[in-house]
ModelCIF file with pLDDT and N, C-alpha, C, O atoms, coordinates in Angstrom:
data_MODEL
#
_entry.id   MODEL 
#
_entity.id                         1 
_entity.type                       polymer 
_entity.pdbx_number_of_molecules   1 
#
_entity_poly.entity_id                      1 
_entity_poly.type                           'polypeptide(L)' 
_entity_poly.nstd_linkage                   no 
_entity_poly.nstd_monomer                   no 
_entity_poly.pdbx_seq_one_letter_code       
;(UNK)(UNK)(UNK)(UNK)(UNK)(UNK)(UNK)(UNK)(UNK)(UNK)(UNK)(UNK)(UNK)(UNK)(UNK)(UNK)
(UNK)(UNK)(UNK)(UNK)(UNK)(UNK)(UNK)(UNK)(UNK)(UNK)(UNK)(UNK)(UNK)(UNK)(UNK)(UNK)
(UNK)(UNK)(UNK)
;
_entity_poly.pdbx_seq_one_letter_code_can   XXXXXXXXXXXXXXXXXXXXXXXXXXXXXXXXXXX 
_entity_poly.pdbx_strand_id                 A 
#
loop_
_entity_poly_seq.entity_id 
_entity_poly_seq.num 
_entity_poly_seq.mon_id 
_entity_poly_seq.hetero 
1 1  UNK n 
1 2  UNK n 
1 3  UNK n 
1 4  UNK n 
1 5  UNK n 
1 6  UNK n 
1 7  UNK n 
1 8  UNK n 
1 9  UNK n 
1 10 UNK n 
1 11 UNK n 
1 12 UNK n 
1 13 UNK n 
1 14 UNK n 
1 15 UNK n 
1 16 UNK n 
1 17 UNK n 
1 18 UNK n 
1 19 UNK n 
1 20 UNK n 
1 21 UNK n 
1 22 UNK n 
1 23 UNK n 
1 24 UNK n 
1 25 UNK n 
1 26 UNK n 
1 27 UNK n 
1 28 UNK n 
1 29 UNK n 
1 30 UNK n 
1 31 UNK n 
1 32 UNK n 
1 33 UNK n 
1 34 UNK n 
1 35 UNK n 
#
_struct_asym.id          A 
_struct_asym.entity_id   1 
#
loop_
_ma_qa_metric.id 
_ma_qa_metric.mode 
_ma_qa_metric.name 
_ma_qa_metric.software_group_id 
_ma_qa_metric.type 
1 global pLDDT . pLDDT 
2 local  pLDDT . pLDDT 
#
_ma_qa_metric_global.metric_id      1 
_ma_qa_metric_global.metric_value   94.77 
_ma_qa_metric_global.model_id       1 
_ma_qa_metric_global.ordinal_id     1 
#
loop_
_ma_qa_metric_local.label_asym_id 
_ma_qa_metric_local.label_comp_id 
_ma_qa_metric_local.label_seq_id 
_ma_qa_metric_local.metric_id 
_ma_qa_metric_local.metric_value 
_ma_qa_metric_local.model_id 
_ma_qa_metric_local.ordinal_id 
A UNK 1  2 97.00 1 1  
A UNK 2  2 97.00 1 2  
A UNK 3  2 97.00 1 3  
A UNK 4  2 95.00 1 4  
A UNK 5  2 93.00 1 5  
A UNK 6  2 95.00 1 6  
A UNK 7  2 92.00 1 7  
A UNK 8  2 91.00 1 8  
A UNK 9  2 91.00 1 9  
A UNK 10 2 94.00 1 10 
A UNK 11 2 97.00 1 11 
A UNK 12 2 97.00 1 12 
A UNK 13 2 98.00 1 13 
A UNK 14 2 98.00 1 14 
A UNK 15 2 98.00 1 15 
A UNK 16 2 96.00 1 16 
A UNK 17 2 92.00 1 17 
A UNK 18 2 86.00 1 18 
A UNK 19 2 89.00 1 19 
A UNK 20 2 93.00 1 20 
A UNK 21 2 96.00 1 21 
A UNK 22 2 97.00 1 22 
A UNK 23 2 97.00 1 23 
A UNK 24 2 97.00 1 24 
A UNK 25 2 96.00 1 25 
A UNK 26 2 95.00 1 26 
A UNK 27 2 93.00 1 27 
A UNK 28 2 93.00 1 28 
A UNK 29 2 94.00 1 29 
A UNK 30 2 96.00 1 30 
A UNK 31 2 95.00 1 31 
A UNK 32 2 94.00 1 32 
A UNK 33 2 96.00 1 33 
A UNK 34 2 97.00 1 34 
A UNK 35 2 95.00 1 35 
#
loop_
_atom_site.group_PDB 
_atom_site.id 
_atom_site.type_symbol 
_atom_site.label_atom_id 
_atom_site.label_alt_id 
_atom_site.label_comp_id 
_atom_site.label_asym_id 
_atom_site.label_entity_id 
_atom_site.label_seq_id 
_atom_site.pdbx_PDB_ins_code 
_atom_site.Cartn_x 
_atom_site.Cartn_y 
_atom_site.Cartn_z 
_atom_site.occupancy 
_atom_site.B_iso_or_equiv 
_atom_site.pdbx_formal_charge 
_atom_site.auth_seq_id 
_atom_site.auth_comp_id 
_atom_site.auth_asym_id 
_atom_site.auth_atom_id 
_atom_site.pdbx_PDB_model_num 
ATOM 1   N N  . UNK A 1 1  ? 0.831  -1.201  0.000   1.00 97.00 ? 1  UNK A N  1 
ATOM 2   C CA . UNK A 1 1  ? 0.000  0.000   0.000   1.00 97.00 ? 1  UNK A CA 1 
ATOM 3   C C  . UNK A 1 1  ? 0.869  1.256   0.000   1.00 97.00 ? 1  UNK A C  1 
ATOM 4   O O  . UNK A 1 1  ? 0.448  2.322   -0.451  1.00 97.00 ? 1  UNK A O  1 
ATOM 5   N N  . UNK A 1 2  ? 2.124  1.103   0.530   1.00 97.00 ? 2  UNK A N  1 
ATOM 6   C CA . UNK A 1 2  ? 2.817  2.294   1.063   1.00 97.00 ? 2  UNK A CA 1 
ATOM 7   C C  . UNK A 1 2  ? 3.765  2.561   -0.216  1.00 97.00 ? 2  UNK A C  1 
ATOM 8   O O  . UNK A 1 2  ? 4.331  3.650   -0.302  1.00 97.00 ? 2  UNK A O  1 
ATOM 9   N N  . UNK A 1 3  ? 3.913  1.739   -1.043  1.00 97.00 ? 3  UNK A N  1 
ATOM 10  C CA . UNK A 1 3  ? 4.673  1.513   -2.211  1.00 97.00 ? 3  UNK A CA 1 
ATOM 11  C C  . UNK A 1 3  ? 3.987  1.728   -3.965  1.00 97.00 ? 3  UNK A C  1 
ATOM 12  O O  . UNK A 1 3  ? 4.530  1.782   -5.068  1.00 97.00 ? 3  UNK A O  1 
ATOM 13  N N  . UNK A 1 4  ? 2.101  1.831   -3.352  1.00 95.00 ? 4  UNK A N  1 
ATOM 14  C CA . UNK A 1 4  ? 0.813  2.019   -4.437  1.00 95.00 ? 4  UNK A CA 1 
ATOM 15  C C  . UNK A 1 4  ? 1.402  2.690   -5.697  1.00 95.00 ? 4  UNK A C  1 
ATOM 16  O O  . UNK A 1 4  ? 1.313  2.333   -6.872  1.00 95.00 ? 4  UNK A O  1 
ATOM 17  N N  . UNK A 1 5  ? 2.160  3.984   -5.032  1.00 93.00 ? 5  UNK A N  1 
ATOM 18  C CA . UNK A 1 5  ? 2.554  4.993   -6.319  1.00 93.00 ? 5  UNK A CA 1 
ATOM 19  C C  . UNK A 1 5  ? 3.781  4.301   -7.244  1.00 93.00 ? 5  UNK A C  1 
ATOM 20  O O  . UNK A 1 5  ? 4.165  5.139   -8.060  1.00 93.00 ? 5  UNK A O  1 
ATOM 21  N N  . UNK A 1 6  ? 4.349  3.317   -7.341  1.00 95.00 ? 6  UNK A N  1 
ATOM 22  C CA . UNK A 1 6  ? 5.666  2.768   -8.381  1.00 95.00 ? 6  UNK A CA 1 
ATOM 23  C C  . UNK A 1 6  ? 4.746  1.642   -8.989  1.00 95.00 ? 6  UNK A C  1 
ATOM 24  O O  . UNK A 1 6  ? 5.298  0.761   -9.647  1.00 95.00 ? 6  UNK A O  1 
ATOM 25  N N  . UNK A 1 7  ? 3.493  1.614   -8.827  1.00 92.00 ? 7  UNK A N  1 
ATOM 26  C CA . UNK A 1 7  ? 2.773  0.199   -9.836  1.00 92.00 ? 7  UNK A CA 1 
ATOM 27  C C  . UNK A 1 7  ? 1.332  0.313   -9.320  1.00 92.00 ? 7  UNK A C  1 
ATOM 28  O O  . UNK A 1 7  ? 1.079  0.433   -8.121  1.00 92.00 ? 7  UNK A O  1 
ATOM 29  N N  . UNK A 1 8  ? 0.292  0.265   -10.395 1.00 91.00 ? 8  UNK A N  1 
ATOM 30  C CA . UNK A 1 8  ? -0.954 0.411   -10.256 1.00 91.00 ? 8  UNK A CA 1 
ATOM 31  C C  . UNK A 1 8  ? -1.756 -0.949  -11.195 1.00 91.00 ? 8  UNK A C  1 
ATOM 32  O O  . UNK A 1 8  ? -2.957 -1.009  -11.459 1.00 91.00 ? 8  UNK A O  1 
ATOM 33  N N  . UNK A 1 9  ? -0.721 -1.928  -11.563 1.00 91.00 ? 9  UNK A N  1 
ATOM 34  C CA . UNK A 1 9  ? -1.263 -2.617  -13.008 1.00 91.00 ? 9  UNK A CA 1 
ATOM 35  C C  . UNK A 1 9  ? -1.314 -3.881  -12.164 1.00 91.00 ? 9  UNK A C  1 
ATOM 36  O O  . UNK A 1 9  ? -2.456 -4.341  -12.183 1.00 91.00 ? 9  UNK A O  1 
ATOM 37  N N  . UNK A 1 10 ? -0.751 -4.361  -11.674 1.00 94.00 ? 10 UNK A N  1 
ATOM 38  C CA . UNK A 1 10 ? -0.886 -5.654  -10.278 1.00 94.00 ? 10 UNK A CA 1 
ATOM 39  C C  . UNK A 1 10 ? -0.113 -5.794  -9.432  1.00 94.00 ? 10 UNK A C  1 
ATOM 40  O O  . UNK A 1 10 ? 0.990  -5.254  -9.347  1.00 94.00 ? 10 UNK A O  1 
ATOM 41  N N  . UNK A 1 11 ? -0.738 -6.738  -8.511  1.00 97.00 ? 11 UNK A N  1 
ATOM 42  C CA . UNK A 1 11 ? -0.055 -6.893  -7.369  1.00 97.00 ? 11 UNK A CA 1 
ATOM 43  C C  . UNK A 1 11 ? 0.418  -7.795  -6.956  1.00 97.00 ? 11 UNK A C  1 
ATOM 44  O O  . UNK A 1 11 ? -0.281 -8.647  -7.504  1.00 97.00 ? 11 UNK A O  1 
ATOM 45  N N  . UNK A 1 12 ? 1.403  -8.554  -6.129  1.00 97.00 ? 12 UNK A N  1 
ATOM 46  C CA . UNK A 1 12 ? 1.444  -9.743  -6.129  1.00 97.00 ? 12 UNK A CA 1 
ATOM 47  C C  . UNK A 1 12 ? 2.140  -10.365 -4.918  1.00 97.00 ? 12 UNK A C  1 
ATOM 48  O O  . UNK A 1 12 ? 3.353  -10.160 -4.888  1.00 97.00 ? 12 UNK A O  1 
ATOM 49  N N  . UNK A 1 13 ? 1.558  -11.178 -3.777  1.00 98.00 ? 13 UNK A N  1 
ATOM 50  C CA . UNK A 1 13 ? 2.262  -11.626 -2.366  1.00 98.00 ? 13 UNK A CA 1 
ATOM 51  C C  . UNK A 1 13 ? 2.904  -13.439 -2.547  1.00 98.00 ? 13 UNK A C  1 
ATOM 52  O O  . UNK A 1 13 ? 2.325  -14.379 -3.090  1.00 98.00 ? 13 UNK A O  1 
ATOM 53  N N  . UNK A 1 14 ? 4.019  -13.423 -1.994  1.00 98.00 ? 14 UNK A N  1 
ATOM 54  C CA . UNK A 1 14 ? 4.087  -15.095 -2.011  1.00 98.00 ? 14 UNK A CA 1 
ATOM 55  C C  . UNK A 1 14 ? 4.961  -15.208 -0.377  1.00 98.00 ? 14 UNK A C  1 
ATOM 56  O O  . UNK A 1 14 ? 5.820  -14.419 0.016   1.00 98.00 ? 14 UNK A O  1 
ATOM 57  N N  . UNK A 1 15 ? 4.518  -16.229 0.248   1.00 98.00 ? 15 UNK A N  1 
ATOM 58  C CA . UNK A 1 15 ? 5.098  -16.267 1.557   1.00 98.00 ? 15 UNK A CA 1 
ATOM 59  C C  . UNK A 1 15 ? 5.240  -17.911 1.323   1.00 98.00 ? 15 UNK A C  1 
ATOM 60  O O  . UNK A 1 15 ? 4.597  -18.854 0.863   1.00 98.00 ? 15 UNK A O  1 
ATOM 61  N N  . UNK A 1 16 ? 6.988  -17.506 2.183   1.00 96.00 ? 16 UNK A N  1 
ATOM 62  C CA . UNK A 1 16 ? 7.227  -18.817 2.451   1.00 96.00 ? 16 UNK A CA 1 
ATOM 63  C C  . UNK A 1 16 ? 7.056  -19.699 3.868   1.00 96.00 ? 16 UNK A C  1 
ATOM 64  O O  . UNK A 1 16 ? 7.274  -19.026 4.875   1.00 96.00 ? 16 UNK A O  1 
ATOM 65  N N  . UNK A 1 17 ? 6.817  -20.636 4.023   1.00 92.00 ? 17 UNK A N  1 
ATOM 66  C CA . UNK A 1 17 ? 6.477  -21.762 4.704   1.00 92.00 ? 17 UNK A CA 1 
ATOM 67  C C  . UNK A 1 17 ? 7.303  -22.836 5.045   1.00 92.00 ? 17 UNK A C  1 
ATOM 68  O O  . UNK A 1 17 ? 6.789  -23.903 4.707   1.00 92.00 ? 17 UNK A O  1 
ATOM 69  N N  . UNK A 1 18 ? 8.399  -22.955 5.593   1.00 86.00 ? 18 UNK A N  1 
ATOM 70  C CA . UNK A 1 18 ? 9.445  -24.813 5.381   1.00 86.00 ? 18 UNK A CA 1 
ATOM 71  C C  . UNK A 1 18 ? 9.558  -24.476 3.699   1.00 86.00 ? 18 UNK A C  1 
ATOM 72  O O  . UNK A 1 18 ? 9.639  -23.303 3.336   1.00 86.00 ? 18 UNK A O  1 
ATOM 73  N N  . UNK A 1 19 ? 9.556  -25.453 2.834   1.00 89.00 ? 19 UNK A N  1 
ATOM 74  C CA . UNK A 1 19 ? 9.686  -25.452 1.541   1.00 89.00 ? 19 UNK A CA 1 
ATOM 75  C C  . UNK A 1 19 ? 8.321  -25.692 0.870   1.00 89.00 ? 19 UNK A C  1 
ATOM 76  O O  . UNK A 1 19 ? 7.911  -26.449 -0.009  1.00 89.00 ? 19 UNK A O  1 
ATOM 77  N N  . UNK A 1 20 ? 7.941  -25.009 1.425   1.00 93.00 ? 20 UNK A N  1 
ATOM 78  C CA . UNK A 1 20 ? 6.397  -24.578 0.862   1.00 93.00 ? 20 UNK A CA 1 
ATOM 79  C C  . UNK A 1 20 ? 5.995  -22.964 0.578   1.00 93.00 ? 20 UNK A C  1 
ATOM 80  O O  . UNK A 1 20 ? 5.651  -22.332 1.577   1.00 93.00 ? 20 UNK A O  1 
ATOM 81  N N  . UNK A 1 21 ? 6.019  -22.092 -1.005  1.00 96.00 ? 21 UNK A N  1 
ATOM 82  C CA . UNK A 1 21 ? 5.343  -21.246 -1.384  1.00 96.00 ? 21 UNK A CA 1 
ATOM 83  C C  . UNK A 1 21 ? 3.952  -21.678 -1.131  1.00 96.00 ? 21 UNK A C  1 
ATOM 84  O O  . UNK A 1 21 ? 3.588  -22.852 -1.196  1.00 96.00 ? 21 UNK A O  1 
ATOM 85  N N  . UNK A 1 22 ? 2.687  -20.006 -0.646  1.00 97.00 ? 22 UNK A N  1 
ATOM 86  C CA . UNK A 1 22 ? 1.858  -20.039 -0.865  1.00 97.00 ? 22 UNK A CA 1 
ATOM 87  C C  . UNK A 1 22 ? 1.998  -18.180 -2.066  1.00 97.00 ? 22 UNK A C  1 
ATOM 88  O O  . UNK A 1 22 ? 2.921  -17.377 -1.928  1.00 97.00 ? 22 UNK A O  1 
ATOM 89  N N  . UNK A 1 23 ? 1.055  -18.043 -2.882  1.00 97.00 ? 23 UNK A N  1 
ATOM 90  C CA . UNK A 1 23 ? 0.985  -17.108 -3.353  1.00 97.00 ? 23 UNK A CA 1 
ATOM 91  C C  . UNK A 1 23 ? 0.165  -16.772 -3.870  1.00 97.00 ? 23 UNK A C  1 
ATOM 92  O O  . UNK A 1 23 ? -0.358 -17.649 -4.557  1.00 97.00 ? 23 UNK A O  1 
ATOM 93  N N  . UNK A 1 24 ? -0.513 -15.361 -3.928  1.00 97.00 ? 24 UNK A N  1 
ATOM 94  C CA . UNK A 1 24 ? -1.596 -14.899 -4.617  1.00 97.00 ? 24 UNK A CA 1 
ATOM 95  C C  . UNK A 1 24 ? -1.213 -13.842 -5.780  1.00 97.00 ? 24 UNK A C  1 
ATOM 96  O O  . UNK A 1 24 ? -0.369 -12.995 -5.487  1.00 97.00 ? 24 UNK A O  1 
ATOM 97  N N  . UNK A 1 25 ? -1.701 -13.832 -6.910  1.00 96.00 ? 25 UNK A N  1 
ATOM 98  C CA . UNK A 1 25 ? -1.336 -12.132 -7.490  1.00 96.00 ? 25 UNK A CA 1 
ATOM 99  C C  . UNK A 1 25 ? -2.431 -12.054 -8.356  1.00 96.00 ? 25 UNK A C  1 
ATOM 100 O O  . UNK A 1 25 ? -3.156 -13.048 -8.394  1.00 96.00 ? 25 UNK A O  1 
ATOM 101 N N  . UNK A 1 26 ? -2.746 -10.982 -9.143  1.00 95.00 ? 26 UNK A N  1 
ATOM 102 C CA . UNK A 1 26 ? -3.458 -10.352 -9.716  1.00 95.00 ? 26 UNK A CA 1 
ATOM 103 C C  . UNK A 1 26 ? -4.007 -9.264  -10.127 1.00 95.00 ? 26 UNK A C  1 
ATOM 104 O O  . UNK A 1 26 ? -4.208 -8.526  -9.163  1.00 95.00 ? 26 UNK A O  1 
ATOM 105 N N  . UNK A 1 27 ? -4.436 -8.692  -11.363 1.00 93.00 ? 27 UNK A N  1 
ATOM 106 C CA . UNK A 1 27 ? -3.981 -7.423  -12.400 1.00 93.00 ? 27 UNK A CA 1 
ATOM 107 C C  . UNK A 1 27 ? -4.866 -6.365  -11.045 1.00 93.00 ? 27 UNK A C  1 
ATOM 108 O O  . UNK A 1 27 ? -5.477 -6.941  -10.145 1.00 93.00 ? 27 UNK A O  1 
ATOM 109 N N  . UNK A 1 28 ? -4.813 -5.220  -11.093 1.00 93.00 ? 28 UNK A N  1 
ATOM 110 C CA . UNK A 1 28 ? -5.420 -4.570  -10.187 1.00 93.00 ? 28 UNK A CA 1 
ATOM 111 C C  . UNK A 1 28 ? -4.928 -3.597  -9.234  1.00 93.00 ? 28 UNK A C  1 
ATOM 112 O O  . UNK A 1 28 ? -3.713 -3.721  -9.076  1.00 93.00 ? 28 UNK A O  1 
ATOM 113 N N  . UNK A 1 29 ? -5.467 -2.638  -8.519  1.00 94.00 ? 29 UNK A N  1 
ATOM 114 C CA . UNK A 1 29 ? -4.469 -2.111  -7.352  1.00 94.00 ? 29 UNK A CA 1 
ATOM 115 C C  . UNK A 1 29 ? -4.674 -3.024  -6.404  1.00 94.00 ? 29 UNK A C  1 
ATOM 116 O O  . UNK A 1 29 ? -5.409 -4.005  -6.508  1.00 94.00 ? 29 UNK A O  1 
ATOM 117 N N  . UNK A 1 30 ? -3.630 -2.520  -4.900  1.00 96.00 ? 30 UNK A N  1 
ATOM 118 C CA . UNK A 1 30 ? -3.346 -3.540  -3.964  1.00 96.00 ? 30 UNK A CA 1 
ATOM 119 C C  . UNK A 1 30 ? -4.708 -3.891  -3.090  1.00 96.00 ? 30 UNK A C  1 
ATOM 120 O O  . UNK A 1 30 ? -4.935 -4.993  -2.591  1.00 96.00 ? 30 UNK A O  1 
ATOM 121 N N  . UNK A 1 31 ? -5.565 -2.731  -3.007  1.00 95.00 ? 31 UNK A N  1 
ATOM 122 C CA . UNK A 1 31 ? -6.341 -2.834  -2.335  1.00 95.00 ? 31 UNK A CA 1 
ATOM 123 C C  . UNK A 1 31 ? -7.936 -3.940  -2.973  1.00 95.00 ? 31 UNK A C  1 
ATOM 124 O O  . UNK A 1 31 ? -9.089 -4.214  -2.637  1.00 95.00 ? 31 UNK A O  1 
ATOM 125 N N  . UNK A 1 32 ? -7.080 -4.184  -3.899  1.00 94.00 ? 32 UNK A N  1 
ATOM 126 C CA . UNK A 1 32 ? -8.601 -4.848  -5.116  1.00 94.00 ? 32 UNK A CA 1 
ATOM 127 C C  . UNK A 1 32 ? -7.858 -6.428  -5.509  1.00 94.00 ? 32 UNK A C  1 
ATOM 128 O O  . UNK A 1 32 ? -8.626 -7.294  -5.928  1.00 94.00 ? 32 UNK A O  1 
ATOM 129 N N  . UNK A 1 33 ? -6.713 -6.692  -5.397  1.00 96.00 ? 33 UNK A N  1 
ATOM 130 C CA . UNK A 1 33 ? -6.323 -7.785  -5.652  1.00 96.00 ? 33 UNK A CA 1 
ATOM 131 C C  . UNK A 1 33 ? -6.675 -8.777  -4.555  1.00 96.00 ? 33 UNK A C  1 
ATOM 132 O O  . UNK A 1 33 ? -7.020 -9.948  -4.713  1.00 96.00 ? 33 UNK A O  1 
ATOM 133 N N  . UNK A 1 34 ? -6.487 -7.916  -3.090  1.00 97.00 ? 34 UNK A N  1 
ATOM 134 C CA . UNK A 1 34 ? -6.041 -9.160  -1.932  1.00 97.00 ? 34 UNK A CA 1 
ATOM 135 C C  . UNK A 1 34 ? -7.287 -9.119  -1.006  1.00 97.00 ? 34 UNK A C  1 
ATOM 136 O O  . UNK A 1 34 ? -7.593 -8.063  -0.453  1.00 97.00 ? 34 UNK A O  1 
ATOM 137 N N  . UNK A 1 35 ? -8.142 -10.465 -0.797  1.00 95.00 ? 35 UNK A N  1 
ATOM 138 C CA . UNK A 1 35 ? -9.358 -9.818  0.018   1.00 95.00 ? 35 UNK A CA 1 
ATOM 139 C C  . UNK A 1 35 ? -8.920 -10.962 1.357   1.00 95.00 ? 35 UNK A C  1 
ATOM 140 O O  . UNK A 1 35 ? -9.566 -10.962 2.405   1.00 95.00 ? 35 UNK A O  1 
#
């Protein structure tokens, strides 16, 4: 959110786990991609 102004076209989170990615992304601002 604090970063909104350098990209408005998508967003995208991946967290790691042991050797497990989970990740979400998608076209949108930050506040519209992640519910």
């Amino acid at each position: 959110l604090v970063l909104q102004h350098r990209g408005q076209d998508a967003a995208g989170i991946a967290t790691g786990e042991g050797n497990r990615f989970h990740m979400h992304k998608a076209s949108g601002l930050v506040r519209d991609v992640f519910r």
